[in-house]
Protein backbone atom coordinates (compact mmCIF):
# COMPACT_ATOMS: atom_id res chain seq x y z
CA UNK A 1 -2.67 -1.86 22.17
CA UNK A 2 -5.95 -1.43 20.63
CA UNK A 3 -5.87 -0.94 16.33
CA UNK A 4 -7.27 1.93 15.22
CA UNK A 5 -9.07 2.40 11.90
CA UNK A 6 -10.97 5.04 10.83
CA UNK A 7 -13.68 4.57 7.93
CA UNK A 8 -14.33 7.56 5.28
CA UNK A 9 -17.76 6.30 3.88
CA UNK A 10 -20.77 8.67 3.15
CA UNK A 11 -23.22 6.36 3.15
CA UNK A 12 -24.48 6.15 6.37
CA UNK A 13 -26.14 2.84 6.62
CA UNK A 14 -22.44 1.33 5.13
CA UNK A 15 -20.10 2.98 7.35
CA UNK A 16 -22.32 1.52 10.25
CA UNK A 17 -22.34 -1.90 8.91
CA UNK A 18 -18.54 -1.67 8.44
CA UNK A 19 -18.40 -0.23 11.83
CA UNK A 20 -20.15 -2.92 13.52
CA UNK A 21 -18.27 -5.85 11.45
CA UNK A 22 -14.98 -4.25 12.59
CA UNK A 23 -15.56 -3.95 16.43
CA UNK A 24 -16.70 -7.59 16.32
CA UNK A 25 -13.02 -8.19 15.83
CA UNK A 26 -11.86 -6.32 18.73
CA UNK A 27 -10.66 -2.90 16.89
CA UNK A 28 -11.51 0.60 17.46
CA UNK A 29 -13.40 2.18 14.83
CA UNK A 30 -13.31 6.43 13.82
CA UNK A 31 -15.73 7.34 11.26
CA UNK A 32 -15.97 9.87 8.69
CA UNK A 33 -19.07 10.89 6.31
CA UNK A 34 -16.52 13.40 3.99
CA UNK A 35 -12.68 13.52 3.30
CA UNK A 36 -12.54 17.19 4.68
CA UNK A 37 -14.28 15.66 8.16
CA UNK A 38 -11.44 12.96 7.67
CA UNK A 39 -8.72 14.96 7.28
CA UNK A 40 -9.40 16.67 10.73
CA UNK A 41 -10.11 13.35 12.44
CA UNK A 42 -6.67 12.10 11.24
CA UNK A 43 -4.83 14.99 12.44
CA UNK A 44 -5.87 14.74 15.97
CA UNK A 45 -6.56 10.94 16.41
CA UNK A 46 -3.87 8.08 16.11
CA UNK A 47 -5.32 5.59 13.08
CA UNK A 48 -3.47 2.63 12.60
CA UNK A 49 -5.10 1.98 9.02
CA UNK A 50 -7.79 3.87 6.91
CA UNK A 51 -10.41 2.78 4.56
CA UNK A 52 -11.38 5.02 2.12
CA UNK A 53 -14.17 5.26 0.06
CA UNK A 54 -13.41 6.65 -3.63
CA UNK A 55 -17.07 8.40 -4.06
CA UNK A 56 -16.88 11.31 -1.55
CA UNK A 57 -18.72 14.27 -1.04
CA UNK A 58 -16.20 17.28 -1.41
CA UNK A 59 -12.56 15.67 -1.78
CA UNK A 60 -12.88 12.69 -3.36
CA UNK A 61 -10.88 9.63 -1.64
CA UNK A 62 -8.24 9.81 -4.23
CA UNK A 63 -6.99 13.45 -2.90
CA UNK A 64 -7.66 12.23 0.58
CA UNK A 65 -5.61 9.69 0.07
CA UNK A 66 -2.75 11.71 -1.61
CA UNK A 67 -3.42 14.16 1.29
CA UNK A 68 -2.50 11.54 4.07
CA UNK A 69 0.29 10.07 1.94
CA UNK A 70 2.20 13.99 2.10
CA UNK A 71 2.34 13.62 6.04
CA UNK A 72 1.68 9.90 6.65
CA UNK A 73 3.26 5.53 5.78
CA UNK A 74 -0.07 4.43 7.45
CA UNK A 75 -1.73 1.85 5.50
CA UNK A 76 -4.29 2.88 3.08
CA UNK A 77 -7.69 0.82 1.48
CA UNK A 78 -9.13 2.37 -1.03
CA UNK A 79 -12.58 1.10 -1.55
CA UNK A 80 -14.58 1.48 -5.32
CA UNK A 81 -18.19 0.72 -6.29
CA UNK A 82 -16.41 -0.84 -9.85
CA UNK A 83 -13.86 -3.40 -10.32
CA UNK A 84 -12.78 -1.12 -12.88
CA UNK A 85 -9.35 -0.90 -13.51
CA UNK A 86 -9.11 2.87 -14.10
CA UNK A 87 -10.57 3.37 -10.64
CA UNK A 88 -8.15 0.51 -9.03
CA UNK A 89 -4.84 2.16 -10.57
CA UNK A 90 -5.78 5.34 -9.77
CA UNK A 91 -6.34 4.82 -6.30
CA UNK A 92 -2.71 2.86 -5.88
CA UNK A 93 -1.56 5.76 -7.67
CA UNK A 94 -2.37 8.04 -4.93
CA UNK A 95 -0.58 6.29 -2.66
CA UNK A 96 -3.35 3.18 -1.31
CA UNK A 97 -1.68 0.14 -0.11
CA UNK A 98 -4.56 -1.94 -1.20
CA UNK A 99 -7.66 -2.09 -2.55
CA UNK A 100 -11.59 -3.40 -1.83
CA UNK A 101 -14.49 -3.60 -4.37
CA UNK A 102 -18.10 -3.56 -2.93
CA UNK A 103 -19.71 -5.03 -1.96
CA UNK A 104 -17.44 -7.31 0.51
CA UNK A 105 -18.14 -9.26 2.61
CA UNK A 106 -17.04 -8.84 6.61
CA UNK A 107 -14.58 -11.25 6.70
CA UNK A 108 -12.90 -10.13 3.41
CA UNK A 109 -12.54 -6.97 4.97
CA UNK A 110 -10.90 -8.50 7.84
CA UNK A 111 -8.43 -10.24 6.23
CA UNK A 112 -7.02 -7.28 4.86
CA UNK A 113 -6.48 -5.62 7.25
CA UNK A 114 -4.77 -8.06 9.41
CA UNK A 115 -2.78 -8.86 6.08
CA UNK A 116 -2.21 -5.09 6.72
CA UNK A 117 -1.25 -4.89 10.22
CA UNK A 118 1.00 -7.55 10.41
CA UNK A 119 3.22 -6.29 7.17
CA UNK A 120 3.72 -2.98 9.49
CA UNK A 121 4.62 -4.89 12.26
CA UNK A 122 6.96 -7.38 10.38
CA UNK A 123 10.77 -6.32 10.24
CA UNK A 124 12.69 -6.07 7.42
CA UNK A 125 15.06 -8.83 5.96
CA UNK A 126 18.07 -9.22 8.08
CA UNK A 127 20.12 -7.69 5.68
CA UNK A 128 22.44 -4.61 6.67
CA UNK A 129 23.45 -3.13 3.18
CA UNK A 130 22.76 -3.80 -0.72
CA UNK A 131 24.43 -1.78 -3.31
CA UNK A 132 23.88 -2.28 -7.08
CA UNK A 133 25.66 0.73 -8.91
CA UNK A 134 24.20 4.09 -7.46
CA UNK A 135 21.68 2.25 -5.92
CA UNK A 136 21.78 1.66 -2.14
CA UNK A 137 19.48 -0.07 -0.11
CA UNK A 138 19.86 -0.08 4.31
CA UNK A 139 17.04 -2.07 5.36
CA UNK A 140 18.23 -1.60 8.50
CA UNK A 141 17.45 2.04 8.63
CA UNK A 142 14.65 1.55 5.91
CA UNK A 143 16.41 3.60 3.35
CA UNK A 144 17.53 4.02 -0.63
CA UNK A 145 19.45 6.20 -1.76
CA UNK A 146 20.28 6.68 -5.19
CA UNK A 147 23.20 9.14 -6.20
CA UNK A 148 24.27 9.77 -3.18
CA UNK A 149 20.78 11.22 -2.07
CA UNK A 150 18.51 9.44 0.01
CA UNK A 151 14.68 8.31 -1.83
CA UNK A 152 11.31 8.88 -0.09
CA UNK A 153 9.20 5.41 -0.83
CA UNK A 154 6.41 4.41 0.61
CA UNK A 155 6.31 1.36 2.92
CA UNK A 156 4.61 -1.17 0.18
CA UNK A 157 7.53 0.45 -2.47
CA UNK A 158 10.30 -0.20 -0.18
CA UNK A 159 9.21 -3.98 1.23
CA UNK A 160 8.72 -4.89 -2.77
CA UNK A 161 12.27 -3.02 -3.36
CA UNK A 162 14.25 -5.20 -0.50
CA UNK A 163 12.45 -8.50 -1.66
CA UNK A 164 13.96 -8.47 -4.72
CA UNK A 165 17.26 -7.21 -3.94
CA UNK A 166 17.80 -9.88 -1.47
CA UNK A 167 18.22 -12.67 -4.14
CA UNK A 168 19.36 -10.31 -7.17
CA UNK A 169 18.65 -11.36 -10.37
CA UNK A 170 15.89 -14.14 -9.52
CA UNK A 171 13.10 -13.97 -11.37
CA UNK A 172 9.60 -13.05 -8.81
CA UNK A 173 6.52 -13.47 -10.36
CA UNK A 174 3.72 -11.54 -9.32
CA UNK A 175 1.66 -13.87 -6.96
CA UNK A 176 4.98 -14.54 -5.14
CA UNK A 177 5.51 -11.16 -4.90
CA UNK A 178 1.65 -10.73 -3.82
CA UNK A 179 3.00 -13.39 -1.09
CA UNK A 180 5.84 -12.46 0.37
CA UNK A 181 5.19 -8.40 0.33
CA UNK A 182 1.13 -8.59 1.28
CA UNK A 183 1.03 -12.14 2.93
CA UNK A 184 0.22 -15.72 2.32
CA UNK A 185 -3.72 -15.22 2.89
CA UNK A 186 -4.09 -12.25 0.89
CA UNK A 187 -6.16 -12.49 -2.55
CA UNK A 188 -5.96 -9.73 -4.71
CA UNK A 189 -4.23 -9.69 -8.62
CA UNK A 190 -1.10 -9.02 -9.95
CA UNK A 191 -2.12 -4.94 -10.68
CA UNK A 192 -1.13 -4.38 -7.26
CA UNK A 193 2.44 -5.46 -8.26
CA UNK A 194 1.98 -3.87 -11.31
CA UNK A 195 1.41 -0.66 -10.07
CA UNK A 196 3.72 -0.37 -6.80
CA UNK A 197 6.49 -1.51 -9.47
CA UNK A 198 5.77 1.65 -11.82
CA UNK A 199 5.88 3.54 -8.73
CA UNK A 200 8.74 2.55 -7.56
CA UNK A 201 10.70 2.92 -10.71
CA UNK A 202 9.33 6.61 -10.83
CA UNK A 203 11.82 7.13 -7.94
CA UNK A 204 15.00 4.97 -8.37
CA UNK A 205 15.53 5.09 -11.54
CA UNK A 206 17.38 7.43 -14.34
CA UNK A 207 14.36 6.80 -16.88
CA UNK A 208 11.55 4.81 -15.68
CA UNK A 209 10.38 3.84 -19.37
CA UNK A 210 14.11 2.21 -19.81
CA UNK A 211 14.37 0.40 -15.90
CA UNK A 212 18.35 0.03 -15.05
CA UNK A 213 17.58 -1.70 -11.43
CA UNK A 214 13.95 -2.96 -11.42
CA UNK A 215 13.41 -5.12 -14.82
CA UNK A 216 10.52 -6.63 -16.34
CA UNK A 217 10.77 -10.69 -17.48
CA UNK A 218 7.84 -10.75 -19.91
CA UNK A 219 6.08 -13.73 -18.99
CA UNK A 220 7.37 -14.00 -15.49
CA UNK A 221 7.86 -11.42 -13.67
CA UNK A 222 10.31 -8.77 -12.13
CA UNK A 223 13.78 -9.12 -11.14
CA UNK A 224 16.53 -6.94 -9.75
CA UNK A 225 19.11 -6.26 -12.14
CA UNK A 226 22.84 -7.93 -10.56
């Protein structure tokens, strides 16, 4: 089955050079010049990953992003003129599953992606059930529930969750993390982690600014509390 992506870029001449980079490998490529014309594009079409530029006409790509996240898992790039780290977090904050600073080159962008698709297409640990406390995780049926009532995470939230849990109380450091959750060719930093980890502990635990599950080793890394 063909991979879909569709491409929120305003600037013409990029979102043709992106278009034309990305059918070289074989994908079908949707475009979109504003988040409002992407919006309506995603509604009707089937995309299989977006790329979305920050800098948008209208609704900027952080509420377009936030805006697919409300109805949609599929796998989000945000992309930002600035390696700035404001502009990173906040776009992971919104929901992205990754992010791209331009320029890029092609096969960059390609790697992603596949780094991408085959994290959708990868199942979970064989592990049926993991309790710790009033935390539950069922990989099997791709849920947590905490208190006896079941958590809404995001795809990148839950994969980092069920990596940890399945050797409790190991230490990960960030580039394994990077490894196992976004793949052995990807090559982005450790704010990725960072930020999918606050996110996370938004949701499963009591008081995110005093962790009870997901723990910080200064130095190290992160570690599921046994």
């Amino acid at each position: 089955m063909t991979t879909t992506i569709l491409v929120v870029e305003d600037d013409e001449r990029i979102r043709t050079a992106v278009r034309l980079a990305l059918q070289k490998e074989g994908w079908k490529v949707l475009g979109a010049a504003s988040g409002e014309e992407a919006l309506k594009i995603f509604q009707t079409e089937k995309c299989d990953i977006l790329l979305i530029d920050i800098m948008l006409p209208g609704i900027d790509g952080f509420e377009v992003c936030r805006s697919i996240r409300k109805i949609s898992e599929v796998p989000v790039v945000m992309v930002t003129a600035r390696d700035d780290t404001h502009d990173v977090v906040a776009g992971l904050e919104a929901g992205a599953d990754d992010y791209l600073t331009k320029p890029f080159a092609p096969k960059e962008l390609s790697a992603r992606i596949r780094a991408l698709l085959r994290r959708v297409r990868l199942p979970s640990p064989e592990l049926s059930k993991l309790e710790f406390g009033d935390l539950k995780i069922l990989p099997d049926q791709g849920q947590v529930i905490v208190n006896g009532e079941v958590i809404h995470l995001t795809r990148t939230e839950f994969q980092l969750l069920v990596e940890l849990a399945s050797i409790p109380g190991r230490v990960f450091s960030r580039e394994e993390l990077l490894e196992r959750v976004w793949g052995k060719d990807y090559f982005g930093d450790g704010r990725l982690v960072d930020v999918h980890i606050r996110r996370l502990r938004k949701k499963i635990e009591p008081e995110d600014s005093r962790p009870q599950y997901v723990v910080t080793v200064r130095g190290f890394g992160y570690k599921l509390k046994s």
